[in-house]
N, C-alpha and C. Protein backbone atom coordinates (compact mmCIF):
# COMPACT_ATOMS: atom_id res chain seq x y z
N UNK A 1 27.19 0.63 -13.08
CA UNK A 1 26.09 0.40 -12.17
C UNK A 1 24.93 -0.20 -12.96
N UNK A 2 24.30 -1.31 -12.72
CA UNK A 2 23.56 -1.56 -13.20
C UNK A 2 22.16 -1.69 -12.77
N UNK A 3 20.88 -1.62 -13.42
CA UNK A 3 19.44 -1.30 -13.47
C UNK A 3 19.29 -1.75 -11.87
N UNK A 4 19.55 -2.81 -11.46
CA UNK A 4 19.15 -3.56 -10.39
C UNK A 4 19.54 -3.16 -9.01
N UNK A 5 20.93 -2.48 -9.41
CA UNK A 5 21.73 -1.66 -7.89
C UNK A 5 20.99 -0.68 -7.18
N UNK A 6 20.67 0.51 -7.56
CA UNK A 6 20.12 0.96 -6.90
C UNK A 6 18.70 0.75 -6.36
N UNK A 7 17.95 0.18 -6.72
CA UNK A 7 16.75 -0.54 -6.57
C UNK A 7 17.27 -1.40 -5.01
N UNK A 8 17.92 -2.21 -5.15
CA UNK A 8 18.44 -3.00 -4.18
C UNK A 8 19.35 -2.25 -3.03
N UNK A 9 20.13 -1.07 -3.26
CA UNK A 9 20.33 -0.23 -2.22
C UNK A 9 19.31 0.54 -1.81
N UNK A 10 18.40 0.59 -2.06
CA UNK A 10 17.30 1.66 -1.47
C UNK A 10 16.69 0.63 -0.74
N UNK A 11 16.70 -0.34 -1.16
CA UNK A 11 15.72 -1.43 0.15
C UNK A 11 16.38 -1.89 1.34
N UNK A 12 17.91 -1.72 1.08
CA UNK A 12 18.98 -2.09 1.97
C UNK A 12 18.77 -1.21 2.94
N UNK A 13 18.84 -0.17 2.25
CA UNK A 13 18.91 1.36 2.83
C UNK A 13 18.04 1.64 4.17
N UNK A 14 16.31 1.36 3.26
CA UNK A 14 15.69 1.34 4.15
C UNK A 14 15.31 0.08 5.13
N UNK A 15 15.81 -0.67 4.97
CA UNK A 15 15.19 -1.91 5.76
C UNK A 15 16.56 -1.96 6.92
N UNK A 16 17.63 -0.37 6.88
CA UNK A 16 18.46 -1.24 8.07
C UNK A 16 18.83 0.57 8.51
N UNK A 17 17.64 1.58 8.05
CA UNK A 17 17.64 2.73 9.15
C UNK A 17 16.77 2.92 10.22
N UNK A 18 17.77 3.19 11.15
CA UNK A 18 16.87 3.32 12.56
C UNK A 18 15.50 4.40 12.11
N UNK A 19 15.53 5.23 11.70
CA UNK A 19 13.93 5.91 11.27
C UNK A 19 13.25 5.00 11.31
N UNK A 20 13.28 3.93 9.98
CA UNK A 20 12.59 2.90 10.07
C UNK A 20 11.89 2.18 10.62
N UNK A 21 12.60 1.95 11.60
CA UNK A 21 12.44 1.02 12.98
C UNK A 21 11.75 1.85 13.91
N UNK A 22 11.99 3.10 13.98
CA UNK A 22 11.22 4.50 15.18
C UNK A 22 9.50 4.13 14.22
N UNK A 23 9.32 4.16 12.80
CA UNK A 23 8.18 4.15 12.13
C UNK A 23 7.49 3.34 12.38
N UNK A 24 8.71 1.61 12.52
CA UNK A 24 7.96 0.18 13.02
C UNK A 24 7.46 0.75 14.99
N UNK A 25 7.72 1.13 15.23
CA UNK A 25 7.24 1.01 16.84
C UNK A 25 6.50 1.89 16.56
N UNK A 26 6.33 2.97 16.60
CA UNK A 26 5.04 3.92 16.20
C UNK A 26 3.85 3.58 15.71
N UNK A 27 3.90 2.73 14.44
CA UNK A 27 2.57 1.96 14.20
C UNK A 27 2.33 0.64 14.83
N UNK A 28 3.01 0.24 15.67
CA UNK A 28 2.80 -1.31 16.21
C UNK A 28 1.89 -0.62 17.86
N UNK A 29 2.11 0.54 18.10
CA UNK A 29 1.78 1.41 19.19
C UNK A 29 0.55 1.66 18.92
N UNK A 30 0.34 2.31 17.62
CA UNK A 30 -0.68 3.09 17.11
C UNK A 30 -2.02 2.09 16.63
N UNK A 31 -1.01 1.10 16.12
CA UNK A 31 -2.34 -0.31 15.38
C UNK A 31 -2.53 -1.77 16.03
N UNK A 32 -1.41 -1.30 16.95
CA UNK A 32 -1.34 -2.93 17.91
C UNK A 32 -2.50 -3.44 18.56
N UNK A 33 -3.39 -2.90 19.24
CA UNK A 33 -4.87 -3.42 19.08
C UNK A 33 -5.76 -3.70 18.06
N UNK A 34 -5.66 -2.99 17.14
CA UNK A 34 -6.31 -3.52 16.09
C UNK A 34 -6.01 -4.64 14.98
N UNK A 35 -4.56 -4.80 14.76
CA UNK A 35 -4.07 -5.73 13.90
C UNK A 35 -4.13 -6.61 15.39
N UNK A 36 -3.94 -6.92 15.79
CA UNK A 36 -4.75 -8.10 17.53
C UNK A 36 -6.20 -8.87 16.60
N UNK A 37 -6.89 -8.05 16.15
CA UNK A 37 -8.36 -8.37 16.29
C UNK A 37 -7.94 -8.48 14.94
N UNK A 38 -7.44 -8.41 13.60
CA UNK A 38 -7.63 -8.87 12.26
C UNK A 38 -6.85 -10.28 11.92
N UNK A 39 -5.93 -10.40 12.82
CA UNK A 39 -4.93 -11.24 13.12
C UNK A 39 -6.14 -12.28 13.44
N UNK A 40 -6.49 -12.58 13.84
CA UNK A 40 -8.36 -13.41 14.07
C UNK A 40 -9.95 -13.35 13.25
N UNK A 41 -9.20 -12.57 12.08
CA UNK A 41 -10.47 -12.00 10.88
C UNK A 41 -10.19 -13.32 9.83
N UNK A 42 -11.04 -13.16 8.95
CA UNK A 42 -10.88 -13.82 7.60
C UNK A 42 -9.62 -12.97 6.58
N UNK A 43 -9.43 -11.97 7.21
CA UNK A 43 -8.24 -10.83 6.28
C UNK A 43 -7.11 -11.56 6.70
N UNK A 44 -6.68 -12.59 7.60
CA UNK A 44 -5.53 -12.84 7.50
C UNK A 44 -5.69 -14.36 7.49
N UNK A 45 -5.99 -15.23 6.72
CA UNK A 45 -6.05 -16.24 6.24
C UNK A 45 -4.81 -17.07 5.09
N UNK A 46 -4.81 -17.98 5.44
CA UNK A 46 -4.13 -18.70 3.84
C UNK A 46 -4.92 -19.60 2.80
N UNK A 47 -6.00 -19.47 3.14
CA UNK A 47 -6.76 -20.65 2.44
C UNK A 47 -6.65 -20.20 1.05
N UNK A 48 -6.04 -18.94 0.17
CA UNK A 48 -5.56 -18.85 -0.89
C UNK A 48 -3.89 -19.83 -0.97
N UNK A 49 -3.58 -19.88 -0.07
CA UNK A 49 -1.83 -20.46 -0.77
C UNK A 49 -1.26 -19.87 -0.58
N UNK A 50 -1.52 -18.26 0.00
CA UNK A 50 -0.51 -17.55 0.18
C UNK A 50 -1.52 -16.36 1.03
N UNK A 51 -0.74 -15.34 1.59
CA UNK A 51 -1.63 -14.29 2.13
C UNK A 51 -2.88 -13.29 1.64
N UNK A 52 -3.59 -12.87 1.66
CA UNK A 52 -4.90 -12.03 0.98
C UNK A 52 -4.33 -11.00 0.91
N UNK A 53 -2.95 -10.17 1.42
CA UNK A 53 -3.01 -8.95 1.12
C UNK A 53 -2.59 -8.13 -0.59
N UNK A 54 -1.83 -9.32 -0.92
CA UNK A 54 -1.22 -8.89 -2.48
C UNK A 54 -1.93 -9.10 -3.25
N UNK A 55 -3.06 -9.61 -3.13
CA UNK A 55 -4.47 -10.18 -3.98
C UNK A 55 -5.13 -8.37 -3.46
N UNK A 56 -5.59 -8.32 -2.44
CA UNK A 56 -6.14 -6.79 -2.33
C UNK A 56 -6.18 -5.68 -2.77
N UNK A 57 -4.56 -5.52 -3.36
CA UNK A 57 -3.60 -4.52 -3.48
C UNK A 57 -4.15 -4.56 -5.10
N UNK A 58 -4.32 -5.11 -5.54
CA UNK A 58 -5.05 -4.99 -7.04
C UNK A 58 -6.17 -4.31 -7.47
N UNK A 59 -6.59 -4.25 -6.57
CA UNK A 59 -8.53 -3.67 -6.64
C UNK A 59 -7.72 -2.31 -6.50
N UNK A 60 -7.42 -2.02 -5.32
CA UNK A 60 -7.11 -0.56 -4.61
C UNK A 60 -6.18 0.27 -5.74
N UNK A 61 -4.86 -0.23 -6.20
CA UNK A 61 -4.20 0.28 -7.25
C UNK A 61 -4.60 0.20 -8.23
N UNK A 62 -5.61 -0.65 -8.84
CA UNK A 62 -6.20 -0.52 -10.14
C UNK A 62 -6.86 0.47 -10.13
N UNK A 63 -8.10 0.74 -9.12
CA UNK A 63 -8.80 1.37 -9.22
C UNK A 63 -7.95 3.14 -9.41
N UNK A 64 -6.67 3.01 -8.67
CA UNK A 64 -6.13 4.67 -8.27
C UNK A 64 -6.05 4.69 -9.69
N UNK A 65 -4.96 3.86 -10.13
CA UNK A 65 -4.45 3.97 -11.69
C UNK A 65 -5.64 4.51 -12.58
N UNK A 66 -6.63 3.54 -12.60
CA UNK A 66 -7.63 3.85 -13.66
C UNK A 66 -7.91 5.55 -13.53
N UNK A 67 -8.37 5.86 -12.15
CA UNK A 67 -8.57 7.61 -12.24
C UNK A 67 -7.66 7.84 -12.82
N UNK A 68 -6.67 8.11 -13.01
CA UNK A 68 -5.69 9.11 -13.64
C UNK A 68 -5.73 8.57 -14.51
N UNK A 69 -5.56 7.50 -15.24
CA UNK A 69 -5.99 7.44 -16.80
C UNK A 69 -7.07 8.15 -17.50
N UNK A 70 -7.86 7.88 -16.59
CA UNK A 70 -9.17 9.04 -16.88
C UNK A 70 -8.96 10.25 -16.93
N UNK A 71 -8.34 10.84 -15.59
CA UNK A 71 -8.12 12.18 -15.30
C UNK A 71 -7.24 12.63 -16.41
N UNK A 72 -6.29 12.18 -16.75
CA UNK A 72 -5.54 12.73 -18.32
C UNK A 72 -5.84 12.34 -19.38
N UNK A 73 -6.47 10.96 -19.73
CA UNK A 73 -6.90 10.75 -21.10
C UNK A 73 -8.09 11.00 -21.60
N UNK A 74 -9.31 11.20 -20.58
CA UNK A 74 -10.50 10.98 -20.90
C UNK A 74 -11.02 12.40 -20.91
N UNK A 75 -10.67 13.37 -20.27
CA UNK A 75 -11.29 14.99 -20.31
C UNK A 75 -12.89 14.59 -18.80
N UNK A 76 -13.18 15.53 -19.70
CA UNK A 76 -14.46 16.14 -18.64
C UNK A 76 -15.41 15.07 -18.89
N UNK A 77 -15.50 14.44 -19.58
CA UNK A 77 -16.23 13.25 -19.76
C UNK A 77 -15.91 12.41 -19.31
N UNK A 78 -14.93 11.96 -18.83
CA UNK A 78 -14.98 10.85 -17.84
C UNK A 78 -14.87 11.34 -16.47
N UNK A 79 -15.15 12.41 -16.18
CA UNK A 79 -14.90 12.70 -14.66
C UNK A 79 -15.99 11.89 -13.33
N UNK A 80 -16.78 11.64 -13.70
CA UNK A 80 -17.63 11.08 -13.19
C UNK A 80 -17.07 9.30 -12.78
N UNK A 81 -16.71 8.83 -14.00
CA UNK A 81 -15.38 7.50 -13.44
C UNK A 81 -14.93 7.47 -12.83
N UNK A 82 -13.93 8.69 -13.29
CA UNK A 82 -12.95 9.02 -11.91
C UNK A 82 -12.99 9.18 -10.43
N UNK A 83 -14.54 10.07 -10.48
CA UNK A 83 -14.86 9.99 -9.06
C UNK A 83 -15.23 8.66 -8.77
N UNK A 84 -16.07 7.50 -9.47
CA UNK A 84 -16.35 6.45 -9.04
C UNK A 84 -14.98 5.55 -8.76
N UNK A 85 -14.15 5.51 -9.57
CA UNK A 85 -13.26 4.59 -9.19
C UNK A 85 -11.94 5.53 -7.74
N UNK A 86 -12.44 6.87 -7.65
CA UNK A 86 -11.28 7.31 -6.53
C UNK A 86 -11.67 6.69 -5.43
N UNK A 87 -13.22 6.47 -5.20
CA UNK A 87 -13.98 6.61 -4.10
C UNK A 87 -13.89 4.61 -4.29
N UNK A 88 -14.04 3.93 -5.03
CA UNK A 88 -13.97 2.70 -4.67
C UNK A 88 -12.18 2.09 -4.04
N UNK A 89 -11.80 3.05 -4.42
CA UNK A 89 -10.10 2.72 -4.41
C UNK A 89 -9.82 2.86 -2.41
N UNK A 90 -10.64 3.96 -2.48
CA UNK A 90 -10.76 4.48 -0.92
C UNK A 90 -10.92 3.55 0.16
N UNK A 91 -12.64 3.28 -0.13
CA UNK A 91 -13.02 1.78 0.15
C UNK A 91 -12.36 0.72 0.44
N UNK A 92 -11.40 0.09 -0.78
CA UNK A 92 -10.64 -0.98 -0.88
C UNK A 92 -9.59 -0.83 -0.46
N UNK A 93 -9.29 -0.04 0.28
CA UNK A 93 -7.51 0.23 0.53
C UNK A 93 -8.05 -0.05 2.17
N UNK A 94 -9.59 0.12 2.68
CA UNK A 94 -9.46 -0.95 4.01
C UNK A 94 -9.07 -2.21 4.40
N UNK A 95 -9.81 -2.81 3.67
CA UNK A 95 -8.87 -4.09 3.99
C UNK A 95 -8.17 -4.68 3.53
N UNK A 96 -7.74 -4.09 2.59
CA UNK A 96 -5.79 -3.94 1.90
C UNK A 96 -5.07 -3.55 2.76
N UNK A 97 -5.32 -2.40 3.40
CA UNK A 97 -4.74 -2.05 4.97
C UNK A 97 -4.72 -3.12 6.04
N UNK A 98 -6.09 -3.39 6.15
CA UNK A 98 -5.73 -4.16 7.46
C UNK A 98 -5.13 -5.81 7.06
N UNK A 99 -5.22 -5.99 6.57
CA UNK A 99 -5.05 -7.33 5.63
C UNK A 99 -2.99 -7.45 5.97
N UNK A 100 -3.00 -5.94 4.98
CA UNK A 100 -1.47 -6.41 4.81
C UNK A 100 -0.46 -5.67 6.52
N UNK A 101 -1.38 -5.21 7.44
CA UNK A 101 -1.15 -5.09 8.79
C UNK A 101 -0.86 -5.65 9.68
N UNK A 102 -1.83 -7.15 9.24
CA UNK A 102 -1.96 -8.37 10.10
C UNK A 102 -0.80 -9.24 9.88
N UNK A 103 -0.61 -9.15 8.39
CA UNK A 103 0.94 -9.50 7.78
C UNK A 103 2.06 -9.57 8.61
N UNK A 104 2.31 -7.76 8.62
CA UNK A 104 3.07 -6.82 9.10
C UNK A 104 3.43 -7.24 10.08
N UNK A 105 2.50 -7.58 11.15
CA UNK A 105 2.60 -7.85 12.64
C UNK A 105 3.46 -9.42 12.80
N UNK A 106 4.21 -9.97 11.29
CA UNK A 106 4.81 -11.34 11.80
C UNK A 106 5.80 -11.24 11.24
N UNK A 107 6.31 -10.19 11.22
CA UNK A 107 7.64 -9.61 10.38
C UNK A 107 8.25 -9.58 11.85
N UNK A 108 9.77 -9.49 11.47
CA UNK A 108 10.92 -9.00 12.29
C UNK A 108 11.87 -8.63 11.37
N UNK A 109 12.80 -8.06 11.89
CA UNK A 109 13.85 -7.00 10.96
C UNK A 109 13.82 -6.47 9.95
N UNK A 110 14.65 -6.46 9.47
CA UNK A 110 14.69 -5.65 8.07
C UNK A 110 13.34 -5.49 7.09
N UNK A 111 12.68 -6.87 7.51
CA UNK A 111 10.72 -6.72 6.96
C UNK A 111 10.16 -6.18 7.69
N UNK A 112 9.86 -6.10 8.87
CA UNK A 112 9.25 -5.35 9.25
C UNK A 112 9.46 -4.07 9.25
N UNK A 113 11.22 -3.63 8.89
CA UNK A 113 11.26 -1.84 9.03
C UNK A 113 11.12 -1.81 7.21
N UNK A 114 10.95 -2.44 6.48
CA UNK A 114 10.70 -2.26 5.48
C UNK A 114 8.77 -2.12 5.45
N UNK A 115 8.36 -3.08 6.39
CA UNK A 115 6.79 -3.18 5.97
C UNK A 115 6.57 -1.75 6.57
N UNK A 116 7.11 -1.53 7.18
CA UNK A 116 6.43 -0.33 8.08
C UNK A 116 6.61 1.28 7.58
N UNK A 117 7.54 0.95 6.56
CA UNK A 117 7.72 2.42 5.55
C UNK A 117 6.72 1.87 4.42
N UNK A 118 6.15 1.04 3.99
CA UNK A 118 5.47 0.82 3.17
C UNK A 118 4.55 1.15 3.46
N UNK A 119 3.73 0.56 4.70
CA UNK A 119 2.56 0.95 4.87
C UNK A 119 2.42 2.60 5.37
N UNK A 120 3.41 3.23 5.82
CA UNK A 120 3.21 4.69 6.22
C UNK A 120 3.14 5.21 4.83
N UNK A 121 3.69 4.68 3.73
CA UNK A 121 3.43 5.34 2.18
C UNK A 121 2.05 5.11 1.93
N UNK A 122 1.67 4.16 2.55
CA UNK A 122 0.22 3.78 1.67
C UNK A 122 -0.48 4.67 2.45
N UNK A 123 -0.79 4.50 3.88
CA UNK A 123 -1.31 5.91 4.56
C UNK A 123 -1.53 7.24 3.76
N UNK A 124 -0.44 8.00 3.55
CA UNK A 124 -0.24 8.63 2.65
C UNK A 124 -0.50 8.36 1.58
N UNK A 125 -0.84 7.54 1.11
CA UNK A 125 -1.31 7.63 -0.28
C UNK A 125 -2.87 7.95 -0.47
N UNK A 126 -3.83 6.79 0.78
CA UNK A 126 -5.07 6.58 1.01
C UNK A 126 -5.38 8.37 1.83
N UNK A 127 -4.60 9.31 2.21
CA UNK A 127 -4.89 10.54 2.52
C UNK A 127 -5.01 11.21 1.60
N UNK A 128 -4.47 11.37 0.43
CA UNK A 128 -4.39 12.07 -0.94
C UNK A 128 -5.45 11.32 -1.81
N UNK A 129 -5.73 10.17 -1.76
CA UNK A 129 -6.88 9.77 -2.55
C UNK A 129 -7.64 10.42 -2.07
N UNK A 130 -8.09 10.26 -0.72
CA UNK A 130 -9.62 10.95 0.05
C UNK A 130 -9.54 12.26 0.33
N UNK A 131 -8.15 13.10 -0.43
CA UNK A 131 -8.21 14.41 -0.29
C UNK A 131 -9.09 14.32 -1.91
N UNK A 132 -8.19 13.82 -2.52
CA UNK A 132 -8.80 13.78 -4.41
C UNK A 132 -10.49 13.67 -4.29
N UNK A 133 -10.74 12.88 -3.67
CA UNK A 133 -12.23 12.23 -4.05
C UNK A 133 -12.98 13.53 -3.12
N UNK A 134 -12.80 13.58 -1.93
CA UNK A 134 -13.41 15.22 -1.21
C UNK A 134 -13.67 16.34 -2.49
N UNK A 135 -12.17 16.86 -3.48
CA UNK A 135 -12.23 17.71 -4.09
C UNK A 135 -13.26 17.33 -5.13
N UNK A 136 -13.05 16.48 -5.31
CA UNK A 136 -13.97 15.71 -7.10
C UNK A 136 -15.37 16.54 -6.79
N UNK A 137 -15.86 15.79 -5.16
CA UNK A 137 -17.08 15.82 -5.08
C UNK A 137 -17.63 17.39 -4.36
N UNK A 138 -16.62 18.15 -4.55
CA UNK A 138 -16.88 19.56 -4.34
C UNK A 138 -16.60 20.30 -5.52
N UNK A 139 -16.46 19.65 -6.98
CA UNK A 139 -16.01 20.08 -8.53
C UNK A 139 -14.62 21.10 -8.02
N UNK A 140 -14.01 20.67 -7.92
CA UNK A 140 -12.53 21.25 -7.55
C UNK A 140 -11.67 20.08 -8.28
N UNK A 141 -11.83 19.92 -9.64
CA UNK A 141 -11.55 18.51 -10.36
C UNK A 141 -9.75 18.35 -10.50
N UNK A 142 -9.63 19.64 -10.97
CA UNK A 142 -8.61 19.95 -11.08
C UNK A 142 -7.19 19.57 -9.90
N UNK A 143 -7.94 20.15 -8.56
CA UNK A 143 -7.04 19.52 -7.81
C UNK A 143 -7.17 18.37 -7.72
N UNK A 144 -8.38 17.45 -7.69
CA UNK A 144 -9.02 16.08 -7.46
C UNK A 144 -7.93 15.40 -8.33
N UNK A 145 -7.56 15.80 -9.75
CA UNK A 145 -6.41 15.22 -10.33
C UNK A 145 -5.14 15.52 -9.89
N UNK A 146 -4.78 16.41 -9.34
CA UNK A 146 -3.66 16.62 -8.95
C UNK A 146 -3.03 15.34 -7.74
N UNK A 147 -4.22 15.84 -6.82
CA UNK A 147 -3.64 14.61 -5.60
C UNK A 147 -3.51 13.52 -6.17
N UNK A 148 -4.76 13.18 -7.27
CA UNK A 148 -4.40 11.78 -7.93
C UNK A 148 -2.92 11.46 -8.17
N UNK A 149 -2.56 11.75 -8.99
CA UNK A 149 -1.63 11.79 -9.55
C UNK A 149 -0.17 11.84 -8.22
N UNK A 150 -0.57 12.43 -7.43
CA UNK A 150 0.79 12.60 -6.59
C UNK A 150 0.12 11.46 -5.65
N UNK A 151 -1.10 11.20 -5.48
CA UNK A 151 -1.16 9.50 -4.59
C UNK A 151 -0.66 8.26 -5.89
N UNK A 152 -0.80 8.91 -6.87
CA UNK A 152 -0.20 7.34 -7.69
C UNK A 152 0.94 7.17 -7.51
N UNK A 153 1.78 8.75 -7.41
CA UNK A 153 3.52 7.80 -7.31
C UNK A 153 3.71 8.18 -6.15
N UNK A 154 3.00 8.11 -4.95
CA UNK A 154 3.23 7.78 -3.68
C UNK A 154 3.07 6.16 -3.80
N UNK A 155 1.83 5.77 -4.45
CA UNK A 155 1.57 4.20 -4.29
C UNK A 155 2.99 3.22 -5.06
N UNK A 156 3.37 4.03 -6.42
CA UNK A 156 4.28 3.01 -7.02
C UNK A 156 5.58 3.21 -5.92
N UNK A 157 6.22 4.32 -5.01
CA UNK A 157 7.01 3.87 -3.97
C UNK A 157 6.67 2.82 -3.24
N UNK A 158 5.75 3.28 -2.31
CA UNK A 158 5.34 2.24 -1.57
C UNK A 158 4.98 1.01 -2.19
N UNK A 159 4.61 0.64 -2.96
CA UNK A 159 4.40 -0.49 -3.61
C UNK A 159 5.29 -1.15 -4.05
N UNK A 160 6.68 -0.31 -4.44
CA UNK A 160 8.34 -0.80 -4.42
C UNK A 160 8.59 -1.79 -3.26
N UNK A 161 8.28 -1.20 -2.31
CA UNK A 161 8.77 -1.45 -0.73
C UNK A 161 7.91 -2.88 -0.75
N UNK A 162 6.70 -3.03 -0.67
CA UNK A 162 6.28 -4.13 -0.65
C UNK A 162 5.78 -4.97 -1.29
N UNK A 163 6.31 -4.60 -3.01
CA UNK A 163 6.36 -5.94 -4.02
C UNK A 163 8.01 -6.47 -3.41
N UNK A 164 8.46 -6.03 -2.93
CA UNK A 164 10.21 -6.17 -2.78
C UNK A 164 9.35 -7.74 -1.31
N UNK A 165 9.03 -7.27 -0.33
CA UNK A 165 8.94 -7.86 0.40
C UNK A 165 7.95 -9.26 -0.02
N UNK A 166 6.67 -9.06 -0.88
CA UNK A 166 6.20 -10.23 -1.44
C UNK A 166 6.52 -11.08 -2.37
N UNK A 167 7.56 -10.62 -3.33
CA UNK A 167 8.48 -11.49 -3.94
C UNK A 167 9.52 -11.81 -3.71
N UNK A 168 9.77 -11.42 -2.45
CA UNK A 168 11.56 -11.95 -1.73
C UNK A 168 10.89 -13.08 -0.29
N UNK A 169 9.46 -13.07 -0.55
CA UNK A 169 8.85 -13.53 0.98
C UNK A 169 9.69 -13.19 2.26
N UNK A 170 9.74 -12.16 2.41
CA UNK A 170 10.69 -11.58 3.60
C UNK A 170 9.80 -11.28 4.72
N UNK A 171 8.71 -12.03 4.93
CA UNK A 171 7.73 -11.63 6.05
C UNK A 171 7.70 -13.50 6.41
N UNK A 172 7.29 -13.20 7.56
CA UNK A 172 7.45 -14.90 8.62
C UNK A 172 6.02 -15.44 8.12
N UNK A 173 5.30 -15.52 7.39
CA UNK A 173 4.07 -16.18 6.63
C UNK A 173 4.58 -16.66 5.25
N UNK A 174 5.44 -15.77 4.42
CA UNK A 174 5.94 -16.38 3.35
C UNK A 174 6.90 -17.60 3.85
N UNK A 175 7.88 -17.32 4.38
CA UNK A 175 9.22 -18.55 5.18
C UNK A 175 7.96 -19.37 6.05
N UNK A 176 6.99 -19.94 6.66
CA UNK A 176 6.60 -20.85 6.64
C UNK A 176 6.11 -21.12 5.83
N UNK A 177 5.52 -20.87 4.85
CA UNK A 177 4.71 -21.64 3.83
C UNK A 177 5.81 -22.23 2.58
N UNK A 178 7.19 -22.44 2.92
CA UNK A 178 8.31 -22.99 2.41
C UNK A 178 8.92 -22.04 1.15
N UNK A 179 8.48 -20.70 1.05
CA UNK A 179 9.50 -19.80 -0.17
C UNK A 179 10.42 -19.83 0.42
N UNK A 180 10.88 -19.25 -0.65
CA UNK A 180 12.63 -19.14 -0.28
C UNK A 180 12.62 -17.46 -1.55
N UNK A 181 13.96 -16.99 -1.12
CA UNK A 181 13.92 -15.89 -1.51
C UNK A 181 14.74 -15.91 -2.87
């Protein structure tokens, strides 16, 4: 078996279980008015060459990453970072959200039941940050690192799911703009 197999069955996996697909109608239910109105924002643009949401996704994960670098390398002295960068990560995961939503909404099959476990990870992820950053700012640091840490490898799943989909362009914005997979 090699490095690449299972990586590639887990996307198979998920991009062709009905859960999946129950997850895609649930949030198309839940966000379908609102990705309506971003779908008409500057968040879903190409005037980069390609979509704004994988450009977004940098600020928001940098920023998570950096806390926990802090939170384990830096001690009690950097805690104050940490809270600054949990709380900017928070911030930025809005319109990283809605950005890569508006995306979402031009997917069909297997991308879209793939986008749609991605983004329910990131959900979950952006709940455990703003549980982290709540605790920080009530000196409950300790847990404040904890969630960190369990929203970071919530984010590197989810972030599996949809580096898979932005470097395979498996969403109907990448296939017009002529990728190929």
């Amino acid at each position: 078996m090699t490095s690449s197999t299972l990586p590639r069955r887990a996307v198979r996996a998920v991009g062709e279980s009905p859960l999946s697909e129950r997850v895609a109608r649930a949030q198309d239910l839940a966000y379908g008015p609102l990705i309506a109105r971003v779908r008409r924002s500057p968040l879903h643009t190409d005037a980069l060459g390609h979509p704004l949401h994988p450009s977004l996704t940098d600020v928001t994960a940098g920023c998570w990453l950096g806390t926990s670098l802090l939170d384990l390398a830096g001690g009690p002295a950097s805690r104050h970072g940490a809270v600054l960068l949990t709380g900017v990560g928070v911030l930025a995961s809005v319109p990283t959200a809605l950005a890569g939503a508006a995306d979402w909404a031009e997917t069909t099959g297997a991308a879209r039941r793939l986008g749609a476990v991605h983004g329910l990870g990131m959900d979950a992820a952006v709940l455990l940050f703003t549980g982290s950053l709540v605790a920080r700012l009530r000196r409950r640091h300790r847990l404040g690192t904890t969630l960190a840490v369990a929203g970071n490898l919530v984010v590197a799943g989810a972030g599996f799911l949809g580096g898979h989909l932005a470097h395979h362009r498996e969403t109907a914005r990448g296939a017009s703009a002529g990728a190929t997979g």
